[in-house]
PDB file of N, CA and C in Angstrom:
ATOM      1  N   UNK A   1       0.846  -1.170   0.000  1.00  0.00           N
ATOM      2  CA  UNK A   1       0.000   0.000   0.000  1.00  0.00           C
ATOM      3  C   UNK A   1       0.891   1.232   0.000  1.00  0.00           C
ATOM      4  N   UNK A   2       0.843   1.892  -1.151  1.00  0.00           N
ATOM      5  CA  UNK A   2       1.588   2.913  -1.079  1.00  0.00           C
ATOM      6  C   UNK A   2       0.957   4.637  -1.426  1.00  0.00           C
ATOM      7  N   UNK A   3       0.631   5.067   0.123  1.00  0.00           N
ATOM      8  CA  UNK A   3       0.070   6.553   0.130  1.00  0.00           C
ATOM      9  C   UNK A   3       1.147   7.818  -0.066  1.00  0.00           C
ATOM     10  N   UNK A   4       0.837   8.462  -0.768  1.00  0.00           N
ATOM     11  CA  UNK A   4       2.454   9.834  -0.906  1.00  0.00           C
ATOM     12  C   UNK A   4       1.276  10.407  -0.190  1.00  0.00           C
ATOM     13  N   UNK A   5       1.615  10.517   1.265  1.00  0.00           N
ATOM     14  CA  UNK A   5       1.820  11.697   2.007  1.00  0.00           C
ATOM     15  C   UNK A   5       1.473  13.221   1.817  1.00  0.00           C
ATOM     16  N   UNK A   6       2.672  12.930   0.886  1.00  0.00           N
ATOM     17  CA  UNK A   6       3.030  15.027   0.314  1.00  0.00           C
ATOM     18  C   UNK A   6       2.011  15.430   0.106  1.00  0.00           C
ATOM     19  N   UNK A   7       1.490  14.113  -0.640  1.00  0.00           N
ATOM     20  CA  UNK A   7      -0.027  14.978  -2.274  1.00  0.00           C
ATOM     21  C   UNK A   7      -1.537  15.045  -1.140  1.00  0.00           C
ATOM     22  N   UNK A   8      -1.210  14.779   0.187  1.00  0.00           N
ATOM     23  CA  UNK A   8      -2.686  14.680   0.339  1.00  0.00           C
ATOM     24  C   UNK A   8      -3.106  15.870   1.639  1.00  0.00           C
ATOM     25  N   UNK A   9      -4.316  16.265   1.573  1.00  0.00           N
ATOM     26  CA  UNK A   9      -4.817  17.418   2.147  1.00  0.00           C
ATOM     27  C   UNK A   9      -4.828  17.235   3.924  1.00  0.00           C
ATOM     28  N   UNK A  10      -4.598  18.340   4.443  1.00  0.00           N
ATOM     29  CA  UNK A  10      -5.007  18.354   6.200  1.00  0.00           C
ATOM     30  C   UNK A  10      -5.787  17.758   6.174  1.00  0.00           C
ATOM     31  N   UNK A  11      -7.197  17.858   5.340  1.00  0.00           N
ATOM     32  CA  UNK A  11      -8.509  17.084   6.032  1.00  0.00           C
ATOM     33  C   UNK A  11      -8.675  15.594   5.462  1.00  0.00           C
ATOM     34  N   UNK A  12      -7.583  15.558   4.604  1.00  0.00           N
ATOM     35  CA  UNK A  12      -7.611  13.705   3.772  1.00  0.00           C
ATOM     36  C   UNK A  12      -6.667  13.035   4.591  1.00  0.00           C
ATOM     37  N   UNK A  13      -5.606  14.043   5.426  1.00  0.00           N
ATOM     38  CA  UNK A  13      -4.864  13.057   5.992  1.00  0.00           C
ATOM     39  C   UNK A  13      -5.216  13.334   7.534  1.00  0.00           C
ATOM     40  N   UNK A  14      -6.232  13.972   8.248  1.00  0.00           N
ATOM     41  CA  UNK A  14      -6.897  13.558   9.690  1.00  0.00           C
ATOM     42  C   UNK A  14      -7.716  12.387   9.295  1.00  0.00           C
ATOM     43  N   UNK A  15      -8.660  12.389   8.165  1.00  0.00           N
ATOM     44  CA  UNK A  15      -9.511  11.006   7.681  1.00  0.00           C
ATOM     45  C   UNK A  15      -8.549   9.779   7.858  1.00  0.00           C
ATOM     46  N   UNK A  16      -7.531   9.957   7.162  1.00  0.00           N
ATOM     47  CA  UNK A  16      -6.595   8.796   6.903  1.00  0.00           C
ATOM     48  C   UNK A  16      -6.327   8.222   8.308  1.00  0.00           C
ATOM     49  N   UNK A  17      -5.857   8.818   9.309  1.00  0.00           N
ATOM     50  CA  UNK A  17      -5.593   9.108  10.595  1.00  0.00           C
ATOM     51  C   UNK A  17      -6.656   8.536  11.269  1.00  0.00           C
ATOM     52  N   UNK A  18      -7.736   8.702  11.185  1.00  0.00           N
ATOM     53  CA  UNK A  18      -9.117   8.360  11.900  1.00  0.00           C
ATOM     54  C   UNK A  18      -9.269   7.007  11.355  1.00  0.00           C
ATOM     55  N   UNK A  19      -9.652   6.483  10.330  1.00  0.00           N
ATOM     56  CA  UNK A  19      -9.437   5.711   9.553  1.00  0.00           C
ATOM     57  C   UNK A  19      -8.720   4.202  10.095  1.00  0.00           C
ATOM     58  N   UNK A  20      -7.589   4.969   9.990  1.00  0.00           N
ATOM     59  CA  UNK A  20      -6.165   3.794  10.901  1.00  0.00           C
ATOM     60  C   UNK A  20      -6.677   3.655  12.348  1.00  0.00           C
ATOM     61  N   UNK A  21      -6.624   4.576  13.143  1.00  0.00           N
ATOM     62  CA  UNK A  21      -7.302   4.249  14.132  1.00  0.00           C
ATOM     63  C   UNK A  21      -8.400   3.104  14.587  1.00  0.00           C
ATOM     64  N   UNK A  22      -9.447   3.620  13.630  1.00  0.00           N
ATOM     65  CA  UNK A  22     -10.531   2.405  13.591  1.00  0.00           C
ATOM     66  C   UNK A  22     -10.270   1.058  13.374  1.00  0.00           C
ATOM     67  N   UNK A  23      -9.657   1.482  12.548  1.00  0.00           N
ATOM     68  CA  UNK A  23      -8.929  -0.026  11.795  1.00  0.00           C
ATOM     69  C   UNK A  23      -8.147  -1.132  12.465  1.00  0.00           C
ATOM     70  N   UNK A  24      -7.402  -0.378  13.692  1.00  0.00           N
ATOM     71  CA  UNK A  24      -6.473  -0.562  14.866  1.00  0.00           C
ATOM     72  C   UNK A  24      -7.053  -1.386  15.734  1.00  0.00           C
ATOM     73  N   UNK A  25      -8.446  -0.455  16.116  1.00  0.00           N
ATOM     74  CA  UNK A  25      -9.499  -1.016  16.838  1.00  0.00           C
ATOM     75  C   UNK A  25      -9.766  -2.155  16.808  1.00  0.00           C
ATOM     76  N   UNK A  26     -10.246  -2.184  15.394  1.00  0.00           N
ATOM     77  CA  UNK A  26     -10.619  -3.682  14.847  1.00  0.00           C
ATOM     78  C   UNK A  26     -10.056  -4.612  15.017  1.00  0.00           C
ATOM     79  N   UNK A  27      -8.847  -4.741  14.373  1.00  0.00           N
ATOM     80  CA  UNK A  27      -7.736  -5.937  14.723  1.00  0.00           C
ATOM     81  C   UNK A  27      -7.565  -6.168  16.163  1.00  0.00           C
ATOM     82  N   UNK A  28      -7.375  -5.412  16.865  1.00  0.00           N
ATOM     83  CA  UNK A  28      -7.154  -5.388  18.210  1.00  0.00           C
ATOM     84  C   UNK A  28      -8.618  -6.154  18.710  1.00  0.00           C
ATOM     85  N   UNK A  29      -9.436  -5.627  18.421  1.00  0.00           N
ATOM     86  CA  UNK A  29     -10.876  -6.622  19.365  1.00  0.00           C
ATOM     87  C   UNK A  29     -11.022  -8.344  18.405  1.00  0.00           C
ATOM     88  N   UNK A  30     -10.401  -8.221  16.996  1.00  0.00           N
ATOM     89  CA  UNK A  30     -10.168  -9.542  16.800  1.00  0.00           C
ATOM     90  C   UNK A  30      -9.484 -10.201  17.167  1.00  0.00           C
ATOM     91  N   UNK A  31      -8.437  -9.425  17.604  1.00  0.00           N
ATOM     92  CA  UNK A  31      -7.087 -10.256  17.870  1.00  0.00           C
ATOM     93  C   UNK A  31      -7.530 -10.570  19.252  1.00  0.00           C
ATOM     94  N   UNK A  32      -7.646  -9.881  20.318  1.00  0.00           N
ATOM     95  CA  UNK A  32      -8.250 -10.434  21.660  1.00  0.00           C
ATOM     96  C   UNK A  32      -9.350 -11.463  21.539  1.00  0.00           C
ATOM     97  N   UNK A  33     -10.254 -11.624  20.818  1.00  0.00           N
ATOM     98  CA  UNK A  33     -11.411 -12.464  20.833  1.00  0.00           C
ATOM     99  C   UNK A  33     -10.724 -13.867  19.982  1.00  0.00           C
ATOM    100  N   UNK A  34      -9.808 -13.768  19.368  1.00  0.00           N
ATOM    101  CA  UNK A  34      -9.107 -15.450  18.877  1.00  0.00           C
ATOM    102  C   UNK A  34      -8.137 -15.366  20.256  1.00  0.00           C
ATOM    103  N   UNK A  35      -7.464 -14.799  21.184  1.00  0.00           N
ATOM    104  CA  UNK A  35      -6.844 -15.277  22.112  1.00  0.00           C
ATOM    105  C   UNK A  35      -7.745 -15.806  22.953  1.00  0.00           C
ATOM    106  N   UNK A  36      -9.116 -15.060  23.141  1.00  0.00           N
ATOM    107  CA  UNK A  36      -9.794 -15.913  24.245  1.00  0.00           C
ATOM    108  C   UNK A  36     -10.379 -17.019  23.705  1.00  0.00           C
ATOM    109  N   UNK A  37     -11.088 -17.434  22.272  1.00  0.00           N
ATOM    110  CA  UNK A  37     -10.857 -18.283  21.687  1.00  0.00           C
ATOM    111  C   UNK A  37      -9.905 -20.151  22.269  1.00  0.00           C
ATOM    112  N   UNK A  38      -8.368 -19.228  21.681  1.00  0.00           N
ATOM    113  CA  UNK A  38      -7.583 -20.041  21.961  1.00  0.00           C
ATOM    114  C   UNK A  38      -7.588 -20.814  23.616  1.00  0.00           C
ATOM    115  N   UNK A  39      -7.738 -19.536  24.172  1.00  0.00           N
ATOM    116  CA  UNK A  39      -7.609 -20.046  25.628  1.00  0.00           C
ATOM    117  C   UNK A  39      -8.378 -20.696  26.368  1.00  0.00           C
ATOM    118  N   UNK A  40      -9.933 -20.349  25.240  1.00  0.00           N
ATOM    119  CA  UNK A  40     -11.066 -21.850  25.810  1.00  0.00           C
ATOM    120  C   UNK A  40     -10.804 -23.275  25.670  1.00  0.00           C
ATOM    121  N   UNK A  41      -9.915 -22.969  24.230  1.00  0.00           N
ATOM    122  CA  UNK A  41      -9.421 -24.263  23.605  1.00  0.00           C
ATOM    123  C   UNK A  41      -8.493 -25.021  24.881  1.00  0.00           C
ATOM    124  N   UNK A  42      -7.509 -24.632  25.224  1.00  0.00           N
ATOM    125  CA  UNK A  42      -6.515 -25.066  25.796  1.00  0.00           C
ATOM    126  C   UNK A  42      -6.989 -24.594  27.679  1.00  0.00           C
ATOM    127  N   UNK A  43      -7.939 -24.596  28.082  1.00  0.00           N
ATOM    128  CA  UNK A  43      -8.506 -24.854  29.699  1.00  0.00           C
ATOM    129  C   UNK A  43      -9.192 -26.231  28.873  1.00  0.00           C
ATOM    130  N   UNK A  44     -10.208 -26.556  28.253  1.00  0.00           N
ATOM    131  CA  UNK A  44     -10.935 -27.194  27.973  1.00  0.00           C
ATOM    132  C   UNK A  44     -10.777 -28.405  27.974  1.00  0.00           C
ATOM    133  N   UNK A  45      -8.991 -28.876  27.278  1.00  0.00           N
ATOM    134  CA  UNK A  45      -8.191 -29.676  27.073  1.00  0.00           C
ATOM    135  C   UNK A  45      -7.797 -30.463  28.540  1.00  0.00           C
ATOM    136  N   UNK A  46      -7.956 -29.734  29.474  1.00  0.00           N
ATOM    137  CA  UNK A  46      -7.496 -29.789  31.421  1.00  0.00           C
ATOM    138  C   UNK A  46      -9.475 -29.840  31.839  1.00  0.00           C
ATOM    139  N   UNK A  47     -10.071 -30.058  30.986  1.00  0.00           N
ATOM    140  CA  UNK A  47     -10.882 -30.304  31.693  1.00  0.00           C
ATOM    141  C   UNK A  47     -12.317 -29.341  32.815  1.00  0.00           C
ATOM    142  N   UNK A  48     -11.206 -27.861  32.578  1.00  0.00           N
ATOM    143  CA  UNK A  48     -12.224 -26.741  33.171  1.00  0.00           C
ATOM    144  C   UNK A  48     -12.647 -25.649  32.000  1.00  0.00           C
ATOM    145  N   UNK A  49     -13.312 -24.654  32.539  1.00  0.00           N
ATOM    146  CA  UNK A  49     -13.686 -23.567  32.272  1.00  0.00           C
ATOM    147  C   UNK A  49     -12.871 -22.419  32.278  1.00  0.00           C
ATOM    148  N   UNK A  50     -12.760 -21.025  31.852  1.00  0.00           N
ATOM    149  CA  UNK A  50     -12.198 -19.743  31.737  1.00  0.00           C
ATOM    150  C   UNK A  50     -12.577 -19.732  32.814  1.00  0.00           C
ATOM    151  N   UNK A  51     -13.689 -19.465  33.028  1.00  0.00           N
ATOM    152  CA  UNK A  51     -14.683 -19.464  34.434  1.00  0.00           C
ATOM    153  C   UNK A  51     -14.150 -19.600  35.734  1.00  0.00           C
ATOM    154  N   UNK A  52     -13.289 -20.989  35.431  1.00  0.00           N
ATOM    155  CA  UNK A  52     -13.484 -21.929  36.522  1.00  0.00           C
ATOM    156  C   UNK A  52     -11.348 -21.359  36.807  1.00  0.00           C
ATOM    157  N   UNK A  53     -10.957 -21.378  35.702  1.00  0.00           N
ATOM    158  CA  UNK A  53      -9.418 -21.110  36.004  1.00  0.00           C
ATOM    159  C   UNK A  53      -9.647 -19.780  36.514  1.00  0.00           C
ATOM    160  N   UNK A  54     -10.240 -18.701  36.582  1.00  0.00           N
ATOM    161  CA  UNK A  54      -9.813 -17.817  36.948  1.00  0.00           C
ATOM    162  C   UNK A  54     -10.287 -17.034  38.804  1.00  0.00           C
ATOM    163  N   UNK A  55     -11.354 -17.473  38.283  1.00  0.00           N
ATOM    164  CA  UNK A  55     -12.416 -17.523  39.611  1.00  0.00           C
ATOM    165  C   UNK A  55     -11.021 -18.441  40.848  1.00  0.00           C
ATOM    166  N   UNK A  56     -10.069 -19.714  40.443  1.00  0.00           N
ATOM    167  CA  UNK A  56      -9.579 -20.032  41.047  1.00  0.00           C
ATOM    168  C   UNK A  56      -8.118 -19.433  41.302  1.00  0.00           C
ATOM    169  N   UNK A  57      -8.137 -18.106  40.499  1.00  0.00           N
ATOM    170  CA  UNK A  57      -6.743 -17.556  40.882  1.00  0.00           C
ATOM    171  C   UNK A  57      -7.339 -16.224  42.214  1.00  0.00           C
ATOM    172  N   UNK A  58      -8.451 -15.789  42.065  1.00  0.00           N
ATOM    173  CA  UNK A  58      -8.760 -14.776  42.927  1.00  0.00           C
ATOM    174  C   UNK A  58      -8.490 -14.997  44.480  1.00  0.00           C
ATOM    175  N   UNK A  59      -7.747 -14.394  45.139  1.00  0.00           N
ATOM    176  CA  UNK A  59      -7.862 -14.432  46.513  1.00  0.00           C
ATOM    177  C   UNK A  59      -8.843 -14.029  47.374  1.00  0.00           C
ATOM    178  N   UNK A  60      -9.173 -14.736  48.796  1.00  0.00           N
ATOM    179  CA  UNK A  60      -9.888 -14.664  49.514  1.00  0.00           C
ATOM    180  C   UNK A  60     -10.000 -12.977  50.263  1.00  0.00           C
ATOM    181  N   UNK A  61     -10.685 -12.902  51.003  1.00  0.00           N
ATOM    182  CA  UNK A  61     -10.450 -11.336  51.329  1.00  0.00           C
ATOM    183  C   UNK A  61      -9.581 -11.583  52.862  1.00  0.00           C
ATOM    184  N   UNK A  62      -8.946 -10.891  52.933  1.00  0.00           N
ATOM    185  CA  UNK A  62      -7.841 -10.624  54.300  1.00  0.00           C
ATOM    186  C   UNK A  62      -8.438 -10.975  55.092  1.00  0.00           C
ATOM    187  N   UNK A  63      -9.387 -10.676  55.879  1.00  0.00           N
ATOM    188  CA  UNK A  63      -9.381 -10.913  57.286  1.00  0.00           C
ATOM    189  C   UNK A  63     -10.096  -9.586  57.884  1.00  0.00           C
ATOM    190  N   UNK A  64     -10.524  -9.879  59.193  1.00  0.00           N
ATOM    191  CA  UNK A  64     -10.795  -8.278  59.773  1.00  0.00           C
ATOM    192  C   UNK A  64      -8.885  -8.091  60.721  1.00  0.00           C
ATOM    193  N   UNK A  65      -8.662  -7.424  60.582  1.00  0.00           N
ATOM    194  CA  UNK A  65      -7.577  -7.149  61.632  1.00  0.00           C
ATOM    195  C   UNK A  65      -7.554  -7.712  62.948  1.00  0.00           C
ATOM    196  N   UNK A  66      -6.511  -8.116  63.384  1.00  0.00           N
ATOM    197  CA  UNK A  66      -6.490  -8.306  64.731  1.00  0.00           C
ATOM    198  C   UNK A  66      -5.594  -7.386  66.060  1.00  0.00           C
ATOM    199  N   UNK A  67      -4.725  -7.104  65.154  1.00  0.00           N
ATOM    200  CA  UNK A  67      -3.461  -6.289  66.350  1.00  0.00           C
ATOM    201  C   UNK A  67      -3.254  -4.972  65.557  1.00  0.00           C
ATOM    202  N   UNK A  68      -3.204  -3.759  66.087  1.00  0.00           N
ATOM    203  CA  UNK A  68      -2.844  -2.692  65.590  1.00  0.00           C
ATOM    204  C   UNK A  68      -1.666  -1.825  66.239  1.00  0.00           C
ATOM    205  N   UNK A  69      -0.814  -1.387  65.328  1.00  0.00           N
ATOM    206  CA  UNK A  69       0.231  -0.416  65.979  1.00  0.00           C
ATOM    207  C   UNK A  69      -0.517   0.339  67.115  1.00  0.00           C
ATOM    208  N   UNK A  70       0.417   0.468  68.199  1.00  0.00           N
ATOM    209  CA  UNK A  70       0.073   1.442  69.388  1.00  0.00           C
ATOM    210  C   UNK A  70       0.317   2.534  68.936  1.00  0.00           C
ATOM    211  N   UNK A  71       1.309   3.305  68.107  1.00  0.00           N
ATOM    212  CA  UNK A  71       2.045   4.489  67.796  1.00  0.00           C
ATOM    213  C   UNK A  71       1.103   5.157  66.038  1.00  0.00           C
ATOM    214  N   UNK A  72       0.607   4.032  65.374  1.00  0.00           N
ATOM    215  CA  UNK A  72      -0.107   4.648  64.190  1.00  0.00           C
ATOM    216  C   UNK A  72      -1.000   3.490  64.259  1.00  0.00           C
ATOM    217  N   UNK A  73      -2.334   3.761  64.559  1.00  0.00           N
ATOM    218  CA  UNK A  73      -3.231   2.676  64.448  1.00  0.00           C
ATOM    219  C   UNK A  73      -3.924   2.222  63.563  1.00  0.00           C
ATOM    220  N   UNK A  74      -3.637   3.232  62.489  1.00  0.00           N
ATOM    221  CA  UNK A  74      -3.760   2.618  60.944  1.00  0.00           C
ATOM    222  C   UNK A  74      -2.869   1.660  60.359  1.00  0.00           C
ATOM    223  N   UNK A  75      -1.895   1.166  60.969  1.00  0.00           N
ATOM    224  CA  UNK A  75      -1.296   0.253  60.854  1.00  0.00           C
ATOM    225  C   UNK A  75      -1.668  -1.184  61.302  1.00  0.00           C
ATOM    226  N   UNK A  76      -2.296  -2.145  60.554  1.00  0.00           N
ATOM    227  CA  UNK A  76      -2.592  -3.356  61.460  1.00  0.00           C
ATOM    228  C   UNK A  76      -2.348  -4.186  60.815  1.00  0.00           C
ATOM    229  N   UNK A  77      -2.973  -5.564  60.862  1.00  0.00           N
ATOM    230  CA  UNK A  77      -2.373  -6.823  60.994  1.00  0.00           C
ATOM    231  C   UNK A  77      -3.830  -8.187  61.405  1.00  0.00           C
ATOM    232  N   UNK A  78      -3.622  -8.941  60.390  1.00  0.00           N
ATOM    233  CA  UNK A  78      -4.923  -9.810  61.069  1.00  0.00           C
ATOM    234  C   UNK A  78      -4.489 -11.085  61.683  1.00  0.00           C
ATOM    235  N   UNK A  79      -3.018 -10.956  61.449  1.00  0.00           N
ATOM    236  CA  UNK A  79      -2.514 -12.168  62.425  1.00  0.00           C
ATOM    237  C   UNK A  79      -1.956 -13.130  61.578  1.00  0.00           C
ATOM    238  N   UNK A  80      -2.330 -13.283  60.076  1.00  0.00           N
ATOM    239  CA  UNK A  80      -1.906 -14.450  59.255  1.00  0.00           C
ATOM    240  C   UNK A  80      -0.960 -14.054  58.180  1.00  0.00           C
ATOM    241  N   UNK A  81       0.051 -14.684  58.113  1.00  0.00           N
ATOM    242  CA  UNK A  81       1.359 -14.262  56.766  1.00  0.00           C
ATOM    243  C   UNK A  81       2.172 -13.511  57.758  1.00  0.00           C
ATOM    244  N   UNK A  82       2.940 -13.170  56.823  1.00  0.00           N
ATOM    245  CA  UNK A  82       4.202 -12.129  57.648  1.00  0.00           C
ATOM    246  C   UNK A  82       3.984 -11.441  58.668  1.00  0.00           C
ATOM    247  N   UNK A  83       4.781 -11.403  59.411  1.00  0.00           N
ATOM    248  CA  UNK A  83       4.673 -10.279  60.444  1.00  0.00           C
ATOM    249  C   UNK A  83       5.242  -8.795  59.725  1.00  0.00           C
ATOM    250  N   UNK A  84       4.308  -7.941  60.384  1.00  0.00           N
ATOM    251  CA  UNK A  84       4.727  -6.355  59.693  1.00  0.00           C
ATOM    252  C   UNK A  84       5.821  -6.024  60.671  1.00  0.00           C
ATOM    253  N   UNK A  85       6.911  -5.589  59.692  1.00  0.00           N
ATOM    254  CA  UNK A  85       8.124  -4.932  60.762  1.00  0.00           C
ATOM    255  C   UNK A  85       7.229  -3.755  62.346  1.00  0.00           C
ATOM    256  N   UNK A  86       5.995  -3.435  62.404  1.00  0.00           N
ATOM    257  CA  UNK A  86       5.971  -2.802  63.614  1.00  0.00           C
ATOM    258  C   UNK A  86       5.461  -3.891  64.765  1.00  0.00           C
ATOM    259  N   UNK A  87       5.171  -5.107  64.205  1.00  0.00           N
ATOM    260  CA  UNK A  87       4.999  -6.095  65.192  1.00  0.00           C
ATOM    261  C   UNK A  87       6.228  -6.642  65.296  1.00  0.00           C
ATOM    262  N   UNK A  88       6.887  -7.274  64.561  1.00  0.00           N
ATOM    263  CA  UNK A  88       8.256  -7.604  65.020  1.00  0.00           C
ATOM    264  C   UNK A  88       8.940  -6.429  65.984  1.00  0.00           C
ATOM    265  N   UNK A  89       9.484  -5.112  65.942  1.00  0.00           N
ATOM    266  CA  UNK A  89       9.551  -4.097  66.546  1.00  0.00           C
ATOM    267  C   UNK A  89       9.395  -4.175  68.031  1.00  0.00           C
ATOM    268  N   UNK A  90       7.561  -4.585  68.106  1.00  0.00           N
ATOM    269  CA  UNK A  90       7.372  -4.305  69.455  1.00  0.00           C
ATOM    270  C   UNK A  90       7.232  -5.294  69.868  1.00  0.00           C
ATOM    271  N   UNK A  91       7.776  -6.966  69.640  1.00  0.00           N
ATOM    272  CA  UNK A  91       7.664  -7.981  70.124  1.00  0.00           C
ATOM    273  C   UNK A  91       9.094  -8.364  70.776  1.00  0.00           C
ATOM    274  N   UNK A  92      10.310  -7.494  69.675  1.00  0.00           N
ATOM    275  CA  UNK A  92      11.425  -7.125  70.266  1.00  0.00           C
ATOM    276  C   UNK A  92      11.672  -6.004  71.176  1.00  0.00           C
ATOM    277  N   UNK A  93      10.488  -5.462  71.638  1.00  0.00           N
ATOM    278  CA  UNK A  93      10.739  -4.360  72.574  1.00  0.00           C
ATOM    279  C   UNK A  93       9.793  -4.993  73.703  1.00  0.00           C
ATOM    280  N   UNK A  94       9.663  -5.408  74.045  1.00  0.00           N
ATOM    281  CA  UNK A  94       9.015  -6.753  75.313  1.00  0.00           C
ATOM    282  C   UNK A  94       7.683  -6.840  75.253  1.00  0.00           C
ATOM    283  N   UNK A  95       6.788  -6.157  74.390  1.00  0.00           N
ATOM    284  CA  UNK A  95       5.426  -6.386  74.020  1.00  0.00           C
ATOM    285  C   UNK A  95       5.230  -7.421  73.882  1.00  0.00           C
ATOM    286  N   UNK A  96       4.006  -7.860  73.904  1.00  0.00           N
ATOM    287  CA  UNK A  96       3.066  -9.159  73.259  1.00  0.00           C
ATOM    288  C   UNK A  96       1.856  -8.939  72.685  1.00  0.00           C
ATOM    289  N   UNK A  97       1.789 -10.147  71.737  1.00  0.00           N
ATOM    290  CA  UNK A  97       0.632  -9.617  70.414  1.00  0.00           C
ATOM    291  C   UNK A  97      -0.859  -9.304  71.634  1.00  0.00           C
ATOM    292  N   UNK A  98      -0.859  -9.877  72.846  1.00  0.00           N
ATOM    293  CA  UNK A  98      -1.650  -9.176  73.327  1.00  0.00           C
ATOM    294  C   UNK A  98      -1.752  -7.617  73.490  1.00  0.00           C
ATOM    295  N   UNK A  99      -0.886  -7.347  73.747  1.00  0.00           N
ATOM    296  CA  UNK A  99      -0.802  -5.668  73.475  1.00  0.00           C
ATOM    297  C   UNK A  99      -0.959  -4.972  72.849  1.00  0.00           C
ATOM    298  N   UNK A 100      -0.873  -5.949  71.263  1.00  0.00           N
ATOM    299  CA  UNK A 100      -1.411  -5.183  70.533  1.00  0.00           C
ATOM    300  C   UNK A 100      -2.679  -5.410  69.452  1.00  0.00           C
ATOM    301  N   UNK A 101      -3.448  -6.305  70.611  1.00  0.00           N
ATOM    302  CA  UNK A 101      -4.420  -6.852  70.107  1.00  0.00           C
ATOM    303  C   UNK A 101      -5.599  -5.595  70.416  1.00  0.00           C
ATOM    304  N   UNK A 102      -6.304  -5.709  68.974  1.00  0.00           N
ATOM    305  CA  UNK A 102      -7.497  -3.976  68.698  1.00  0.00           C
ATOM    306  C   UNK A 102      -8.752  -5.127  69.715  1.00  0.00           C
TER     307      UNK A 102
END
């Protein structure tokens, strides 16, 4: 496809411009709709759903909190996974998670 540029008008080459754009569009929502396509193909093969693989990557929700900084109490903690460096802190400063249980 060969457009000369030079020869064509402000308002033939915003069209042209708009044009491509759309066009962009297009491929792009085809091109996503054969990947999801593909990717029904190959869950399907294992036996599940899109549905079902993804729904199983979502995590559970945290927790309500259990222990909160004494010093910023927007700082908390529901007790499970890592300890936040201000509980380590005050567990090394002779506290206990009772202490800093909300």
């Amino acid at each position: 496809m060969d457009i000369n540029l030079e020869k064509l008008s402000r308002e033939e080459l915003v069209q042209l411009i708009a044009d491509a754009q759309k066009a962009l569009k297009t491929v792009e929502t085809r091109k996503r709709a054969e990947a999801k396509r593909a990717a029904e193909l190959a869950v399907k093969e294992f036996g599940f759903s899109l549905d079902e693989v993804y729904s199983a990557n979502v995590k559970g929700s945290k927790g309500a909190p259990k222990y909160a900084n004494p010093a910023d109490p927007t700082q908390t903690w529901t007790g499970r996974g890592r300890k936040p460096n201000w509980v380590i802190e005050a567990l090394d400063g002779g506290k206990s998670l009772d202490d800093l249980a909300i």
